[in-house]
C-alpha atoms as a PDB file:
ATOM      1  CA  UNK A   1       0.000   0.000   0.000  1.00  0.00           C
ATOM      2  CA  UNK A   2       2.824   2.130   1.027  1.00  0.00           C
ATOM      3  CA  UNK A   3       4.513   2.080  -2.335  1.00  0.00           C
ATOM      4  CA  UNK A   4       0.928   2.830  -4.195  1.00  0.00           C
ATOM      5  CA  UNK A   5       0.620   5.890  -2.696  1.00  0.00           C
ATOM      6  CA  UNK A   6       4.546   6.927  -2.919  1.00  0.00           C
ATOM      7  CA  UNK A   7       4.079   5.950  -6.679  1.00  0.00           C
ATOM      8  CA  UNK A   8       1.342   8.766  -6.923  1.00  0.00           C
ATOM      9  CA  UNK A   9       3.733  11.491  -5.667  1.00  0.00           C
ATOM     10  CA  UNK A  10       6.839  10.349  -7.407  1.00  0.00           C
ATOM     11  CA  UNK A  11       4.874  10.489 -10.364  1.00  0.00           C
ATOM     12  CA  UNK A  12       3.057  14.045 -10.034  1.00  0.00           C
ATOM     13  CA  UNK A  13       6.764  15.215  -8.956  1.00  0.00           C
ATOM     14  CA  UNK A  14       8.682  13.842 -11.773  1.00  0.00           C
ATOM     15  CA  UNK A  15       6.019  14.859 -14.094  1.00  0.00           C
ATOM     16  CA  UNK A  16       6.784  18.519 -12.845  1.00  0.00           C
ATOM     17  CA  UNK A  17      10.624  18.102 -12.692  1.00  0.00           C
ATOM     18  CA  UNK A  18      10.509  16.891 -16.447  1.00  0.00           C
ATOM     19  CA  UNK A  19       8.662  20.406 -17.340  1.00  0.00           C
ATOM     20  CA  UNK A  20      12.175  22.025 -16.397  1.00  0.00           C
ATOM     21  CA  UNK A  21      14.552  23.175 -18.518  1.00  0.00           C
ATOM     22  CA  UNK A  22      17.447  21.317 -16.722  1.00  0.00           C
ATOM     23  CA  UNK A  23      16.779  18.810 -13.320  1.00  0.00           C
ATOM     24  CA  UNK A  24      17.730  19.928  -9.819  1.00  0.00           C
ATOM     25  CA  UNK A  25      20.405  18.749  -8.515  1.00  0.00           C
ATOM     26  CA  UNK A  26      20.103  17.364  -4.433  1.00  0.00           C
ATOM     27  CA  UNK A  27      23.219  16.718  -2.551  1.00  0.00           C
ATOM     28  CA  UNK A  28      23.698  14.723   0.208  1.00  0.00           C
ATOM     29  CA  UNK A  29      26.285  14.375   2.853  1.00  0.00           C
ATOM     30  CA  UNK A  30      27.510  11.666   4.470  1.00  0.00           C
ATOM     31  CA  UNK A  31      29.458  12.787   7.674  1.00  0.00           C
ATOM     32  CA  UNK A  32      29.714   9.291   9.210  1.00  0.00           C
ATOM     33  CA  UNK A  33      30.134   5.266   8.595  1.00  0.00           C
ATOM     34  CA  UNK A  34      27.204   4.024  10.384  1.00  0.00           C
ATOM     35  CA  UNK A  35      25.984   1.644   7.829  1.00  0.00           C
ATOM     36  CA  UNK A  36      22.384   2.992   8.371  1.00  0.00           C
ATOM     37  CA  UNK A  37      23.217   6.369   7.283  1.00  0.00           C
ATOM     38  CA  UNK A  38      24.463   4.806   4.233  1.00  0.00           C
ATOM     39  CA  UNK A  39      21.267   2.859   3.526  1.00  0.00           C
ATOM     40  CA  UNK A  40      19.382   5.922   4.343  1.00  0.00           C
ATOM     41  CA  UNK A  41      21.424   7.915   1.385  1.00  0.00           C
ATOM     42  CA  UNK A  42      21.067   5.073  -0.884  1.00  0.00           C
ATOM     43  CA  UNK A  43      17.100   5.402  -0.324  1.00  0.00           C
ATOM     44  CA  UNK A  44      17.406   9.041  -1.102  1.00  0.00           C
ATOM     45  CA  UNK A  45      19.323   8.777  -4.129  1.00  0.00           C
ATOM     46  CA  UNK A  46      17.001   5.617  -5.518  1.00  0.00           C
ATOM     47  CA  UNK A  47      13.690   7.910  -4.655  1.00  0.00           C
ATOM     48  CA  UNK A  48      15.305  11.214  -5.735  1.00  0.00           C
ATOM     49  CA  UNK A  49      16.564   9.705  -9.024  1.00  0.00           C
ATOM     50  CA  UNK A  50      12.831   7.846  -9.660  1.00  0.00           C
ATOM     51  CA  UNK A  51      11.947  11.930  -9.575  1.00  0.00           C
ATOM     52  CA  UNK A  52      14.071  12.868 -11.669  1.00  0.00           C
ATOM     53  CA  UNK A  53      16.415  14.883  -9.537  1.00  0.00           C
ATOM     54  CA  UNK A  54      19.851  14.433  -9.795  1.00  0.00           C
ATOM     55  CA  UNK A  55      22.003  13.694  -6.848  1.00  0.00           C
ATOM     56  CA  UNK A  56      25.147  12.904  -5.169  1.00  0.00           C
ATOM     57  CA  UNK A  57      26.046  12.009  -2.395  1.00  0.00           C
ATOM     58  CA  UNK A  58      29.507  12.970  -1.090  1.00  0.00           C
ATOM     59  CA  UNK A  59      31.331  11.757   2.009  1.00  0.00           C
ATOM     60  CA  UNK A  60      32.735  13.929   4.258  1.00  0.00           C
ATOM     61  CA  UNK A  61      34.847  13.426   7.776  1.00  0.00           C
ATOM     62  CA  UNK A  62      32.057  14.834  10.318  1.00  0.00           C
ATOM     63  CA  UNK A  63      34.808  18.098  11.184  1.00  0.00           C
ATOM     64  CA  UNK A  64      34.900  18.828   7.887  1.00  0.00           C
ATOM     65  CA  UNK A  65      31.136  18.952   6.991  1.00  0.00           C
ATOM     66  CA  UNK A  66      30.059  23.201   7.257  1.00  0.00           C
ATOM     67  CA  UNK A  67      33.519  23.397   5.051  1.00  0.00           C
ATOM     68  CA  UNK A  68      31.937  20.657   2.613  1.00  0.00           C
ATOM     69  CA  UNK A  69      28.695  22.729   2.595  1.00  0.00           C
ATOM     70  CA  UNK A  70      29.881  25.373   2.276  1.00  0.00           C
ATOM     71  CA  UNK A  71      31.751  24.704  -0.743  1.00  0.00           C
ATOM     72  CA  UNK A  72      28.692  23.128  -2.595  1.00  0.00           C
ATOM     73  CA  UNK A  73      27.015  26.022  -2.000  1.00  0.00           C
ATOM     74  CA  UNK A  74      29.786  28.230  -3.869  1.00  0.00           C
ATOM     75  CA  UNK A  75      29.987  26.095  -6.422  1.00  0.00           C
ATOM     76  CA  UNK A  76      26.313  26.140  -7.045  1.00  0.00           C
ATOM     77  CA  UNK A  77      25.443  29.852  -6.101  1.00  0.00           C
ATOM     78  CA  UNK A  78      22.588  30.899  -7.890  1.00  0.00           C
ATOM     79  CA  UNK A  79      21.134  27.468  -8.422  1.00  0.00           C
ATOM     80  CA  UNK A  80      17.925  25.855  -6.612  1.00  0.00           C
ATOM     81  CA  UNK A  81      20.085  23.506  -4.665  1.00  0.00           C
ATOM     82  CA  UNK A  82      19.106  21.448  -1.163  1.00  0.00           C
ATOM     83  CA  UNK A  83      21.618  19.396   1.086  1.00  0.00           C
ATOM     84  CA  UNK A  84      20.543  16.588   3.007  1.00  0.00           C
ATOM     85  CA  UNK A  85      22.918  16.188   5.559  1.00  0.00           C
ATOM     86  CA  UNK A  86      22.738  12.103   6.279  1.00  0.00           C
END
């Protein structure tokens, strides 16, 4: 039932996404091994991709994380961009 009514969403949102001239791109952080946080970005990138989003995820010692955001940030300045920090 669960993935019926996810399929409804995915599909209104990637129907929208596909209207744009050029697919946002989500980025995701992963500041730590725990083996859950890694399922948990591999979830987000399956369902974010099934959007049609683009994403990455990029790995990141936890100190060095607001430096690693920061830098994406730069980079994308000017572009709809959201982090997920995992």
């Amino acid at each position: 039932m669960a993935q019926t009514i996810a399929k409804k969403f995915i599909d209104e949102i990637s129907g929208q996404v596909s209207k744009l001239p050029k697919a946002p791109k989500l980025v995701g952080f992963l500041a730590n091994d725990d083996p859950a946080a890694k399922l948990y970005a591999d979830f987000t990138k399956k369902t974010t991709l099934e959007c049609g989003f683009r994403f990455e995820t990029r790995e990141v010692k936890k100190d060095d994380l607001e430096e690693a955001i920061d830098d994406r940030i730069n980079i994308y300045n000017n572009v709809w961009l959201w982090i997920d920090v995992l």
